[in-house]
Every structure is written in C-alpha cells, then in structure tokens.
C-alpha atoms as a PDB file:
ATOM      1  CA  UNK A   1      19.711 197.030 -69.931  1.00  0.00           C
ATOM      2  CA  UNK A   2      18.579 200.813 -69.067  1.00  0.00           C
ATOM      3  CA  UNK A   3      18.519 201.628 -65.799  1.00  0.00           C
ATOM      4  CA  UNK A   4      15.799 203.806 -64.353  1.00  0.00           C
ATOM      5  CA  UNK A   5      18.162 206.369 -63.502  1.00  0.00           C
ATOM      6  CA  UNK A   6      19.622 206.440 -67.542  1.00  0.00           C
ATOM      7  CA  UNK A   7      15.788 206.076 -68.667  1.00  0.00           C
ATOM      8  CA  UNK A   8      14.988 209.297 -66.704  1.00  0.00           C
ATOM      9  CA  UNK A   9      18.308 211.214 -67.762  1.00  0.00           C
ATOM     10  CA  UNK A  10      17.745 210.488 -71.683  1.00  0.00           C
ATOM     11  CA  UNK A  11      13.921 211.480 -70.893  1.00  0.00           C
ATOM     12  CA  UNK A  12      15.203 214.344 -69.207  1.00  0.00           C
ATOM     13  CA  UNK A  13      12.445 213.482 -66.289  1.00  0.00           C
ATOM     14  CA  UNK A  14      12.756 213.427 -62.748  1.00  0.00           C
ATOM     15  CA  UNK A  15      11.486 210.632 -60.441  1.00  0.00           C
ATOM     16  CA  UNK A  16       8.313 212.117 -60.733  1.00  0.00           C
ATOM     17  CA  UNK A  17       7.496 210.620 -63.491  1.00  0.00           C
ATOM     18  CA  UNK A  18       8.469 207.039 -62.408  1.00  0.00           C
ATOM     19  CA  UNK A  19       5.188 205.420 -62.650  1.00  0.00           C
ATOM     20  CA  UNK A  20       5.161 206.243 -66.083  1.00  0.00           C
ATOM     21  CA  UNK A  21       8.865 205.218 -67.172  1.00  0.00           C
ATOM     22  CA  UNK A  22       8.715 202.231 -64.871  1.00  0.00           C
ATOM     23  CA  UNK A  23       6.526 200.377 -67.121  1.00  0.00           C
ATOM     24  CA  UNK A  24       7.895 201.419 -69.869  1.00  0.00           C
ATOM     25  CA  UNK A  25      11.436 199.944 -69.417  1.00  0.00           C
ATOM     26  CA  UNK A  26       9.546 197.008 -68.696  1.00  0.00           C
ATOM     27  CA  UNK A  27       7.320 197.153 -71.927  1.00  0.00           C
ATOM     28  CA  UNK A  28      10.385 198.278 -74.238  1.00  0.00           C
ATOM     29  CA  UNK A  29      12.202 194.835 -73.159  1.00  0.00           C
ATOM     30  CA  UNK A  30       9.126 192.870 -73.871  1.00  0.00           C
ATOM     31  CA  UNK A  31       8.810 194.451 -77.453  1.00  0.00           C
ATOM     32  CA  UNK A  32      12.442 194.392 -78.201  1.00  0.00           C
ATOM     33  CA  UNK A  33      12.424 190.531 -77.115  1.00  0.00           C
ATOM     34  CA  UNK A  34       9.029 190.068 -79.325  1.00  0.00           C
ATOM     35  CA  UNK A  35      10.793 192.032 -82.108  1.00  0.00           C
ATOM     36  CA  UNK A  36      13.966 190.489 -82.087  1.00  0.00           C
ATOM     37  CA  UNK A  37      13.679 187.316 -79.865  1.00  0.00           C
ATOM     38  CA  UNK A  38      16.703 188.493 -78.056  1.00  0.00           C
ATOM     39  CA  UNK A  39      16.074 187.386 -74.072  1.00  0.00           C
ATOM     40  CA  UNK A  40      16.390 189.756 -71.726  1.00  0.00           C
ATOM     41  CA  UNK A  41      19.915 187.782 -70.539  1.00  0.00           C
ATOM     42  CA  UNK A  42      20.546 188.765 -74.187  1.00  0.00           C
ATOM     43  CA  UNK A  43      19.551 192.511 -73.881  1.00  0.00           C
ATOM     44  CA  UNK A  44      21.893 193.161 -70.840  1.00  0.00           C
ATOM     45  CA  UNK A  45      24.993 194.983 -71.465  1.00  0.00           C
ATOM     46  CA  UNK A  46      24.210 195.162 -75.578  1.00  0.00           C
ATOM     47  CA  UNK A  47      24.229 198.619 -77.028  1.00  0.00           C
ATOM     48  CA  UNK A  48      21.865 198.098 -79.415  1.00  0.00           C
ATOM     49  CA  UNK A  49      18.925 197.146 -76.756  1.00  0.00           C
ATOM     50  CA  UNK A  50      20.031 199.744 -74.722  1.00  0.00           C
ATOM     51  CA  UNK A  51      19.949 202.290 -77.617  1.00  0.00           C
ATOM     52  CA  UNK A  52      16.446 200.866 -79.095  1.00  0.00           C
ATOM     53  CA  UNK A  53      14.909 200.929 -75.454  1.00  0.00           C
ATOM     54  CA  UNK A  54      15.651 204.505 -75.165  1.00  0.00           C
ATOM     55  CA  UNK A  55      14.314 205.677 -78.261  1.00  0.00           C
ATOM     56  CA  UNK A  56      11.451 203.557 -77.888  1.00  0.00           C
ATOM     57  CA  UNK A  57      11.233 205.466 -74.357  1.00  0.00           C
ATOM     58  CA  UNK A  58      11.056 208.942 -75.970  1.00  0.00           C
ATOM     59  CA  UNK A  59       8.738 207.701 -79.067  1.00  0.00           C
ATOM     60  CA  UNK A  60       6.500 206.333 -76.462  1.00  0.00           C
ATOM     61  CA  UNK A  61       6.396 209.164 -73.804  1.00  0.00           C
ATOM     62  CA  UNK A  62       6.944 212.212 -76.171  1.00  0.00           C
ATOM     63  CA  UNK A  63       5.716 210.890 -79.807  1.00  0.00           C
ATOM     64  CA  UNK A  64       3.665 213.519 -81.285  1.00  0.00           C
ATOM     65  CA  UNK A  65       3.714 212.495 -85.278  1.00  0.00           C
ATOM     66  CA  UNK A  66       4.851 213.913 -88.319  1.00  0.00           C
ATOM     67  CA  UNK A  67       8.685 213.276 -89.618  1.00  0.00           C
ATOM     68  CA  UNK A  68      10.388 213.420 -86.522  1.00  0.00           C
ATOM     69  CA  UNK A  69       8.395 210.356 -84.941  1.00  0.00           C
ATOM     70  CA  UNK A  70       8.719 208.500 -88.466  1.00  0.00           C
ATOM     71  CA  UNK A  71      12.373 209.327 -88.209  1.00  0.00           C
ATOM     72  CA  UNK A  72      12.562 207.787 -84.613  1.00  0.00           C
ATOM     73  CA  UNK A  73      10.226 204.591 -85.664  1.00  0.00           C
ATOM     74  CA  UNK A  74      12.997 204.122 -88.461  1.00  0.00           C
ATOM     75  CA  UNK A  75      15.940 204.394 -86.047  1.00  0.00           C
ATOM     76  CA  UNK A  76      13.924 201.085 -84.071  1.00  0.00           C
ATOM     77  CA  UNK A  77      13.167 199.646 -87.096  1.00  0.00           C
ATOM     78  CA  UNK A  78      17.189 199.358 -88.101  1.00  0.00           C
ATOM     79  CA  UNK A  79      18.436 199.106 -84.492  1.00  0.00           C
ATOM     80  CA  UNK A  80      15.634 196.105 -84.043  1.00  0.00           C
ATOM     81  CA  UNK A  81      16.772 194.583 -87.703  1.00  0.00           C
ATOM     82  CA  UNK A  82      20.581 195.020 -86.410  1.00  0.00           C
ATOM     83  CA  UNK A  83      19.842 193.223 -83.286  1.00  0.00           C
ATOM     84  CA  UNK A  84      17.673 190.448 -84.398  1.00  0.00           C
ATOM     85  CA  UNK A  85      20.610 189.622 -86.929  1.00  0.00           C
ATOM     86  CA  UNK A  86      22.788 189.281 -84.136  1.00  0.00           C
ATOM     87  CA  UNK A  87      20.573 186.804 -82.706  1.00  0.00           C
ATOM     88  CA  UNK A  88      19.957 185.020 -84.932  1.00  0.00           C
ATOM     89  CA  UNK A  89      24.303 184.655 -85.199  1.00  0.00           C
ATOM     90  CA  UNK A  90      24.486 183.641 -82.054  1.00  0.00           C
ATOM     91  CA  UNK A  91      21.949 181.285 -81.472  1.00  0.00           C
ATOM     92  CA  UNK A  92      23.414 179.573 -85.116  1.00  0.00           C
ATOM     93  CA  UNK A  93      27.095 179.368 -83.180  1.00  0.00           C
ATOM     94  CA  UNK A  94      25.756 178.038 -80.124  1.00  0.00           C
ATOM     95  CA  UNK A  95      23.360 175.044 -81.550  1.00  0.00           C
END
C-alpha cells in the first residue's frame, strides 16, 4: 500500500497538505477494493494497487479535464481491470 510519505512525493506535496492526502489514501483503497474486490491484505505490497492509488491520488487532487484526465481515468480503468483479474485468479486457486 502507499505510504503517506510516497503519496506526498508522487503528489509532489509537502505535509501541508496532509489533511487532504490522508483521506485520500484511505478513499483510493476503498474504491480500488469496490472496483476490484481486492482486500486491503490483498492491496499490500501489489504494484498494481500501489500504481492505481497513485494515479487515482493525482486525478483526484489535480484533475482538471480534457485528454490528460481521460488519459489518467484510462490508466485506472486498465490497472483496475488488470487487478481485478488477478483476483479473481487467486481467489479461484484458493477455493
């Protein structure tokens, strides 16, 4: 999972802005498990949570529109797809 510390260097933010990124790590799990159904035992140490919650960090906090946000919102989309896939793998091997 993203630390606060890698949220705020990928943001390029200082602790300032804390009580904004805060609840958006927070958030960003809760979608990605929503999206995906991956827990959040499943999100830790998986690079495509970490990568999703990042850019879902920077669509959230600096989304302005226009291509580069639809571009962004297509990166989750695939990441999201890519991840739930994986899921889905697993929790076939395990039951």
């Amino acid at each position: 999972m993203v630390t606060i510390e890698e949220a705020r260097d990928f943001l390029r933010v200082t602790d300032a802005f804390d009580n904004i990124v805060i609840p958006l790590l927070a958030a960003a799990s809760d979608y990605i498990y929503v999206a995906t159904g991956a827990t959040h035992e499943q999100q830790k140490d998986e690079p495509l949570a970490d990568t999703a919650t990042k850019f879902l960090l920077e669509l959230w906090t600096f989304g302005t529109g226009g291509d580069e946000t639809e571009h962004k919102q297509r990166a989750i989309d695939n990441l999201l797809k890519a991840l739930s896939a994986k899921v889905r793998g697993k929790n076939t091997t395990e039951g």
